[in-house]
PDB file of N, CA and C in Angstrom:
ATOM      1  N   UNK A   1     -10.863   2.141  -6.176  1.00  0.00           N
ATOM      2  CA  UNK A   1     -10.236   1.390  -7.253  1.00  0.00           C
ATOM      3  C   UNK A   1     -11.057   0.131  -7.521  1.00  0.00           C
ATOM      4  N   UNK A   2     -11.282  -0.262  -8.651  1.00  0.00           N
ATOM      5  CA  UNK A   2     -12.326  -1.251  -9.253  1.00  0.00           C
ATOM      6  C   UNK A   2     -11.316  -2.447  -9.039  1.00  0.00           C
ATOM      7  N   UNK A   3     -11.786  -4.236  -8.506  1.00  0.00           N
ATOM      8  CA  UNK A   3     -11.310  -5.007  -8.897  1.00  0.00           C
ATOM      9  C   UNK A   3     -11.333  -5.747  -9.391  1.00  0.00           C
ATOM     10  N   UNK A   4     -12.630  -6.231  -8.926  1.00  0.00           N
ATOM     11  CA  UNK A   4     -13.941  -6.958  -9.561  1.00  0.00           C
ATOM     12  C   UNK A   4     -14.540  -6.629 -10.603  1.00  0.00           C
ATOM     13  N   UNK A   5     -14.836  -6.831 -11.707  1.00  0.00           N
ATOM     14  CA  UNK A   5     -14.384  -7.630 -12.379  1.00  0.00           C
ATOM     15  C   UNK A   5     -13.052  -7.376 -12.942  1.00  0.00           C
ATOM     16  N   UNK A   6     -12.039  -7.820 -13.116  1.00  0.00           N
ATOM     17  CA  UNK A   6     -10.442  -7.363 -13.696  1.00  0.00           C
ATOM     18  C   UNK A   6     -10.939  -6.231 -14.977  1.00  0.00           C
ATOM     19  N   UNK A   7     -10.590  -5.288 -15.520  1.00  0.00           N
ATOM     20  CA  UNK A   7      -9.924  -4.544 -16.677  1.00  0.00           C
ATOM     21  C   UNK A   7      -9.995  -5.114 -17.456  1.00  0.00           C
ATOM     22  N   UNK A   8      -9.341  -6.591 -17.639  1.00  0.00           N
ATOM     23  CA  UNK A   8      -8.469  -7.145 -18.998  1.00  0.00           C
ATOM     24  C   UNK A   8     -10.315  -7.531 -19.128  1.00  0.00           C
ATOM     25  N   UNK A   9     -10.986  -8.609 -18.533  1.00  0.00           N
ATOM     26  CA  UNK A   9     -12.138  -8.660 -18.890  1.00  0.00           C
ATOM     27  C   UNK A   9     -13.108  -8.025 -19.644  1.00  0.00           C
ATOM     28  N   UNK A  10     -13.171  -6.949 -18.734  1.00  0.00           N
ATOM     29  CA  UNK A  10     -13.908  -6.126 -19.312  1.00  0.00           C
ATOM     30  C   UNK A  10     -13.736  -5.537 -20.746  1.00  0.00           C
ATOM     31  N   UNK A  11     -12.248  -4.977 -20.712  1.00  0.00           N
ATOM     32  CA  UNK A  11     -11.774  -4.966 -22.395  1.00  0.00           C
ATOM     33  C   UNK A  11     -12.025  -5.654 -23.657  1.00  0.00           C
ATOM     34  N   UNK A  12     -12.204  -7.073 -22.841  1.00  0.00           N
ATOM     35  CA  UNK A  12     -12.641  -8.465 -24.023  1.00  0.00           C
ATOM     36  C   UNK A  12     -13.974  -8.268 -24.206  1.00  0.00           C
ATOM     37  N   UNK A  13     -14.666  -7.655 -23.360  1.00  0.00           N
ATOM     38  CA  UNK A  13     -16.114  -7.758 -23.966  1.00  0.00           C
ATOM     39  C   UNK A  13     -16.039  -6.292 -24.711  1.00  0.00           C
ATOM     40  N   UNK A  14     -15.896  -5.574 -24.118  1.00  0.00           N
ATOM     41  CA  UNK A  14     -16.028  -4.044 -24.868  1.00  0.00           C
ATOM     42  C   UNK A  14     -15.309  -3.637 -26.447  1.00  0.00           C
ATOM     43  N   UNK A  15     -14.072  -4.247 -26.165  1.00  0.00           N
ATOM     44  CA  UNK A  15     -13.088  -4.131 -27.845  1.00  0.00           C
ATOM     45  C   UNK A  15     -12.187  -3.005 -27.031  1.00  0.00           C
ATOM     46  N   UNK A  16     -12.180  -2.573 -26.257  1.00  0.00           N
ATOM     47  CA  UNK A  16     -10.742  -0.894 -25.719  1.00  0.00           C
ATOM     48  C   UNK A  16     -11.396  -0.762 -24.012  1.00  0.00           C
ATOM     49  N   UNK A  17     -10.039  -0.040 -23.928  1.00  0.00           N
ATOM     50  CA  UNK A  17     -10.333   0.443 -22.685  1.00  0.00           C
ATOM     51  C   UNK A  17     -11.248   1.568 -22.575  1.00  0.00           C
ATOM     52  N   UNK A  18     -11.126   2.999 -23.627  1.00  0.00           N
ATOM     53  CA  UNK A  18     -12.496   3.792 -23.717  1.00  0.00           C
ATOM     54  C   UNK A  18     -13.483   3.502 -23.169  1.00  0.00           C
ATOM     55  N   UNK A  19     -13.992   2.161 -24.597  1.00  0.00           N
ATOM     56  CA  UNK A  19     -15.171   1.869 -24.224  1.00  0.00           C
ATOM     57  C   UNK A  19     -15.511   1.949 -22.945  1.00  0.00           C
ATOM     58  N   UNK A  20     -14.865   0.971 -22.591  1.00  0.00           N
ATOM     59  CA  UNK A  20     -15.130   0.298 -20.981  1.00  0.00           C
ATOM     60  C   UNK A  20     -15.168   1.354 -19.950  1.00  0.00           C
ATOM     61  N   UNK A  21     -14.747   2.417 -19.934  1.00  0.00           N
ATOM     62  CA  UNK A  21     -14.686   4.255 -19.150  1.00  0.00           C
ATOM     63  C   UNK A  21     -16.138   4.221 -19.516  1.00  0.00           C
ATOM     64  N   UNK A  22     -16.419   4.789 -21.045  1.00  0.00           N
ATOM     65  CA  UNK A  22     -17.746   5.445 -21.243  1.00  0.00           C
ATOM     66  C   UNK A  22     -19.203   4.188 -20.923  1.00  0.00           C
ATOM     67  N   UNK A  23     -19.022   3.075 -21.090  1.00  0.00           N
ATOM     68  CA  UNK A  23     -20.025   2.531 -20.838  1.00  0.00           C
ATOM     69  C   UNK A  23     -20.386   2.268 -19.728  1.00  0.00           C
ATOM     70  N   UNK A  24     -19.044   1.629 -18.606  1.00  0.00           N
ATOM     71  CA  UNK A  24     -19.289   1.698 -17.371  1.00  0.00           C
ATOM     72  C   UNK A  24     -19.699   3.126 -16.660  1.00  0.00           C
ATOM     73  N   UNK A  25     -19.014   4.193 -17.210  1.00  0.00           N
ATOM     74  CA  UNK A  25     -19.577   5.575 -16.459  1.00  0.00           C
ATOM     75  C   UNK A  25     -20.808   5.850 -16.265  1.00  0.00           C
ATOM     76  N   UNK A  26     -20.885   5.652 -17.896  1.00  0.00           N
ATOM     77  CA  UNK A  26     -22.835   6.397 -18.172  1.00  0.00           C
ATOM     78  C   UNK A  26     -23.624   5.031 -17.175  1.00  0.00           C
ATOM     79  N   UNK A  27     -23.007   3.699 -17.872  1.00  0.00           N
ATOM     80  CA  UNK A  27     -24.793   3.129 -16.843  1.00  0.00           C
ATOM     81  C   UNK A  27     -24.662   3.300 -14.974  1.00  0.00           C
ATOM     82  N   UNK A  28     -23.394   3.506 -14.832  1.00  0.00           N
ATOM     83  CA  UNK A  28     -23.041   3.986 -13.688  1.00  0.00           C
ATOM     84  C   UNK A  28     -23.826   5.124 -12.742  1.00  0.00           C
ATOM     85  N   UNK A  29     -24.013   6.235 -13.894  1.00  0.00           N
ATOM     86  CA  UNK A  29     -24.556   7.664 -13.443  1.00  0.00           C
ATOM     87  C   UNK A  29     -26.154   7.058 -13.360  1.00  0.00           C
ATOM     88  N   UNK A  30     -26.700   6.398 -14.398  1.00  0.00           N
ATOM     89  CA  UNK A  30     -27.955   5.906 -14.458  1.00  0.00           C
ATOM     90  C   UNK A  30     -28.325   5.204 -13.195  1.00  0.00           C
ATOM     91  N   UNK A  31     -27.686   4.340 -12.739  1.00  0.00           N
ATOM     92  CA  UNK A  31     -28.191   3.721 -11.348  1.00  0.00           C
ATOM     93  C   UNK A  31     -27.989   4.571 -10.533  1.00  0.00           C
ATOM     94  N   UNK A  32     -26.894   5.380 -10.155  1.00  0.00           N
ATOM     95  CA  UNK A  32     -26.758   6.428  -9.185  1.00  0.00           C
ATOM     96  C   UNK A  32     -28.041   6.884  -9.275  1.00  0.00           C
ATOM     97  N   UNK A  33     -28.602   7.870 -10.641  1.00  0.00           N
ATOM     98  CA  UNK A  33     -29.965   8.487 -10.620  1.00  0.00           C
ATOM     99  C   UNK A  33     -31.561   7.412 -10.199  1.00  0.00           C
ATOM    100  N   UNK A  34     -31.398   6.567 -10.646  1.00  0.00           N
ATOM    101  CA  UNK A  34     -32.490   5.852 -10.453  1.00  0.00           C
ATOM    102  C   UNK A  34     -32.789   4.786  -9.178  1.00  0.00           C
ATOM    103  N   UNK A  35     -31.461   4.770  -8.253  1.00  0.00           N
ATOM    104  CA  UNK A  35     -31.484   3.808  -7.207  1.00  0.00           C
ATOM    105  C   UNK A  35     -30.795   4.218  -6.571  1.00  0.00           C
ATOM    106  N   UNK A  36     -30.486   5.675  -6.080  1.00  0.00           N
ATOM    107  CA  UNK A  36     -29.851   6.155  -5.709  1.00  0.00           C
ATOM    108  C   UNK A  36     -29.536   5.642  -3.481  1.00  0.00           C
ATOM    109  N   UNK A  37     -31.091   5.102  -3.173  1.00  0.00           N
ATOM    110  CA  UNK A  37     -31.027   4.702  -2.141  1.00  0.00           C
ATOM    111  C   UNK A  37     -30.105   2.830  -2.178  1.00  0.00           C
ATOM    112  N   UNK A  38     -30.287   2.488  -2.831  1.00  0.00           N
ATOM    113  CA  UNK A  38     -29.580   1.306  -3.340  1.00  0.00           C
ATOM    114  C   UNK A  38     -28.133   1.383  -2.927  1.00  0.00           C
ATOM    115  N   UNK A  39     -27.317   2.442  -3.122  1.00  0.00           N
ATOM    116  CA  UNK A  39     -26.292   2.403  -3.339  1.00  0.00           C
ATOM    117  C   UNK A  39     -25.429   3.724  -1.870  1.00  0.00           C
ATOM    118  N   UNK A  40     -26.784   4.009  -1.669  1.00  0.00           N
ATOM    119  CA  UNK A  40     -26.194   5.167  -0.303  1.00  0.00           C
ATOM    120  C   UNK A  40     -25.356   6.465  -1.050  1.00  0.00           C
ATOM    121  N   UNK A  41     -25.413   6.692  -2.101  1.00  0.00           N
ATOM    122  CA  UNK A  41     -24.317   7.750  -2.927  1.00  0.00           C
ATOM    123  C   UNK A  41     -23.215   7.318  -2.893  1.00  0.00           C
ATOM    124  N   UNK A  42     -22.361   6.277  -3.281  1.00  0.00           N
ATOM    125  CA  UNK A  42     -21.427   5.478  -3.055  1.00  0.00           C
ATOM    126  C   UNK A  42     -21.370   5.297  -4.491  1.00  0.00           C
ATOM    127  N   UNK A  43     -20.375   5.911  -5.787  1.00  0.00           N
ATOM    128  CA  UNK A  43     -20.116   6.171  -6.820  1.00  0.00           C
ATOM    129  C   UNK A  43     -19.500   4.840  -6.812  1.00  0.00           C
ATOM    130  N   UNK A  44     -18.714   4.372  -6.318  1.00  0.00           N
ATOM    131  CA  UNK A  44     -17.822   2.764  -6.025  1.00  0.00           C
ATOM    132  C   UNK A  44     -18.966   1.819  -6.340  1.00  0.00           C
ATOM    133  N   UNK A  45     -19.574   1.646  -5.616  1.00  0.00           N
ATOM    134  CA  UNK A  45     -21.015   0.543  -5.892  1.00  0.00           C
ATOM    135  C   UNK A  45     -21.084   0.915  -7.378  1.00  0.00           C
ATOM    136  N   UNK A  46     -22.011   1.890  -7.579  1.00  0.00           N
ATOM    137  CA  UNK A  46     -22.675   1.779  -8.555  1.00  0.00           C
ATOM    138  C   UNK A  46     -21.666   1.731  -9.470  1.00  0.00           C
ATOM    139  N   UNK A  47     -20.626   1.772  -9.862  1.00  0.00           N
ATOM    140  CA  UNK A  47     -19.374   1.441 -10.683  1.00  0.00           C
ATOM    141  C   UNK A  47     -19.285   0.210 -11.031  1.00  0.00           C
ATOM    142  N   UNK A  48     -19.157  -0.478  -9.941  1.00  0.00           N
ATOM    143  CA  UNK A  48     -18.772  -1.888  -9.729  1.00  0.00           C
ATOM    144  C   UNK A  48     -19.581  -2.699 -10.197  1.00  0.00           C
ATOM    145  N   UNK A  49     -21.174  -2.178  -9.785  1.00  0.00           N
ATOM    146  CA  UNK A  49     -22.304  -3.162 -10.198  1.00  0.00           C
ATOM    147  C   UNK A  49     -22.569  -2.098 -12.098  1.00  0.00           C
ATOM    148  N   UNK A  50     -22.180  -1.203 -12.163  1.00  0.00           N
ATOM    149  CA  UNK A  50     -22.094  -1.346 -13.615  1.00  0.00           C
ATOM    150  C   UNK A  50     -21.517  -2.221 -14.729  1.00  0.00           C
ATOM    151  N   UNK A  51     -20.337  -2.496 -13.769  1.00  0.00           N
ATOM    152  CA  UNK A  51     -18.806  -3.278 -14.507  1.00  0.00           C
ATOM    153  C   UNK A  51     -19.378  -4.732 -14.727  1.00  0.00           C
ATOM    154  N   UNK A  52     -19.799  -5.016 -13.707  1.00  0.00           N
ATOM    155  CA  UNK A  52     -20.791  -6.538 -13.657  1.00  0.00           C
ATOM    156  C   UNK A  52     -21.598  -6.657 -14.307  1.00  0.00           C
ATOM    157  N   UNK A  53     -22.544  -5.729 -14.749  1.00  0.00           N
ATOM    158  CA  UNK A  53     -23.566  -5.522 -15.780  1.00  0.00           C
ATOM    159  C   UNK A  53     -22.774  -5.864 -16.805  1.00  0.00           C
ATOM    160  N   UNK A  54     -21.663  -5.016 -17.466  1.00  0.00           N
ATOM    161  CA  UNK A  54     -20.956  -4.993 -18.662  1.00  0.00           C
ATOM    162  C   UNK A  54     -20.380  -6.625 -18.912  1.00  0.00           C
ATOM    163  N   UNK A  55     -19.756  -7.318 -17.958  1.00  0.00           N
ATOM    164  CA  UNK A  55     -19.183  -8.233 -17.646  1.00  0.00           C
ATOM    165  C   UNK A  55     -20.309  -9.522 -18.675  1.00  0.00           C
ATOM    166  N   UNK A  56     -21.234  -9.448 -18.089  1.00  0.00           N
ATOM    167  CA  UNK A  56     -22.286 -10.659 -18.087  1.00  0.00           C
ATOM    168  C   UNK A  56     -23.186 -10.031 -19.214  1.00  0.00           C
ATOM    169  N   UNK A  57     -22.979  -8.891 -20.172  1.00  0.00           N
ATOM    170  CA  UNK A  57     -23.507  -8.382 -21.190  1.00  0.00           C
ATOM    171  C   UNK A  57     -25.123  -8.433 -20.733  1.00  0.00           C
ATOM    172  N   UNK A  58     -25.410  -7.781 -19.798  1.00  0.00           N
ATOM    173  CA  UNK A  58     -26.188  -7.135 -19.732  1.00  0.00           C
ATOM    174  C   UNK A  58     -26.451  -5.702 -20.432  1.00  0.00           C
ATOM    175  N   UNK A  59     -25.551  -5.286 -19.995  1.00  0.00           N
ATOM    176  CA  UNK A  59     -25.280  -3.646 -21.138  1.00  0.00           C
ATOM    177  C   UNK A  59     -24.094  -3.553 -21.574  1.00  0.00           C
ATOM    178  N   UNK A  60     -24.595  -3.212 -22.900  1.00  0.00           N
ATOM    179  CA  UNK A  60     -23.452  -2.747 -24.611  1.00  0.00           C
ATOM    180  C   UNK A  60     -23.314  -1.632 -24.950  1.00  0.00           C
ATOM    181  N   UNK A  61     -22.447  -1.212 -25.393  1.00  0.00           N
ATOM    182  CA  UNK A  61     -21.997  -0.276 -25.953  1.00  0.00           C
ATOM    183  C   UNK A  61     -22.666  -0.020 -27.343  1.00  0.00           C
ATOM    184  N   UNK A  62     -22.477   0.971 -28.170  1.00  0.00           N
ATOM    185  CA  UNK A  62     -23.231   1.314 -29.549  1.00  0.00           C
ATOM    186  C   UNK A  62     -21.813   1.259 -30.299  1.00  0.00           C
ATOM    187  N   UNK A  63     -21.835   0.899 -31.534  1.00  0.00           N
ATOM    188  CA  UNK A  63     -20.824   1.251 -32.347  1.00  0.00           C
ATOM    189  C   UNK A  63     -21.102   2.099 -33.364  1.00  0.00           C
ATOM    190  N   UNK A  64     -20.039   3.000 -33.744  1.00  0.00           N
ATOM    191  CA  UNK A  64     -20.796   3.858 -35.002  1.00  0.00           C
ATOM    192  C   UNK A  64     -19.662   3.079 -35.956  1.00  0.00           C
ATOM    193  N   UNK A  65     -19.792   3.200 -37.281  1.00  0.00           N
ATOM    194  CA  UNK A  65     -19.826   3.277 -38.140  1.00  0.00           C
ATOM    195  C   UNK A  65     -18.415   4.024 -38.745  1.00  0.00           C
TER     196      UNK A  65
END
């Protein structure tokens, strides 16, 4: 279960909760693949340090149109 950074946060940067599923997931899977020793296969980490990414707008979401 995620705590760090709260939900409601994350929502404020993203605009929905969706978002905040699909953006945290995907850059999620991305560090899993690319740093995979980083994180020991520990889906939790790399979650968490996605959410933090999202948090501090490091990574955005796309909007369509």
């Amino acid at each position: 279960m995620l705590f760090e950074p709260p939900i409601d946060d994350l929502v404020k940067v993203a605009g929905c909760r969706y978002a905040v599923t699909v953006i945290v997931g995907a850059r999620a899977k991305v560090l899993e693949n690319k740093m995979s020793t980083v994180f020991n296969g520990s889906a939790n980490l790399a979650i968490e340090h996605a959410a933090k990414e999202l948090l501090k707008g490091e990574v955005v979401g796309v909007q369509s149109k």
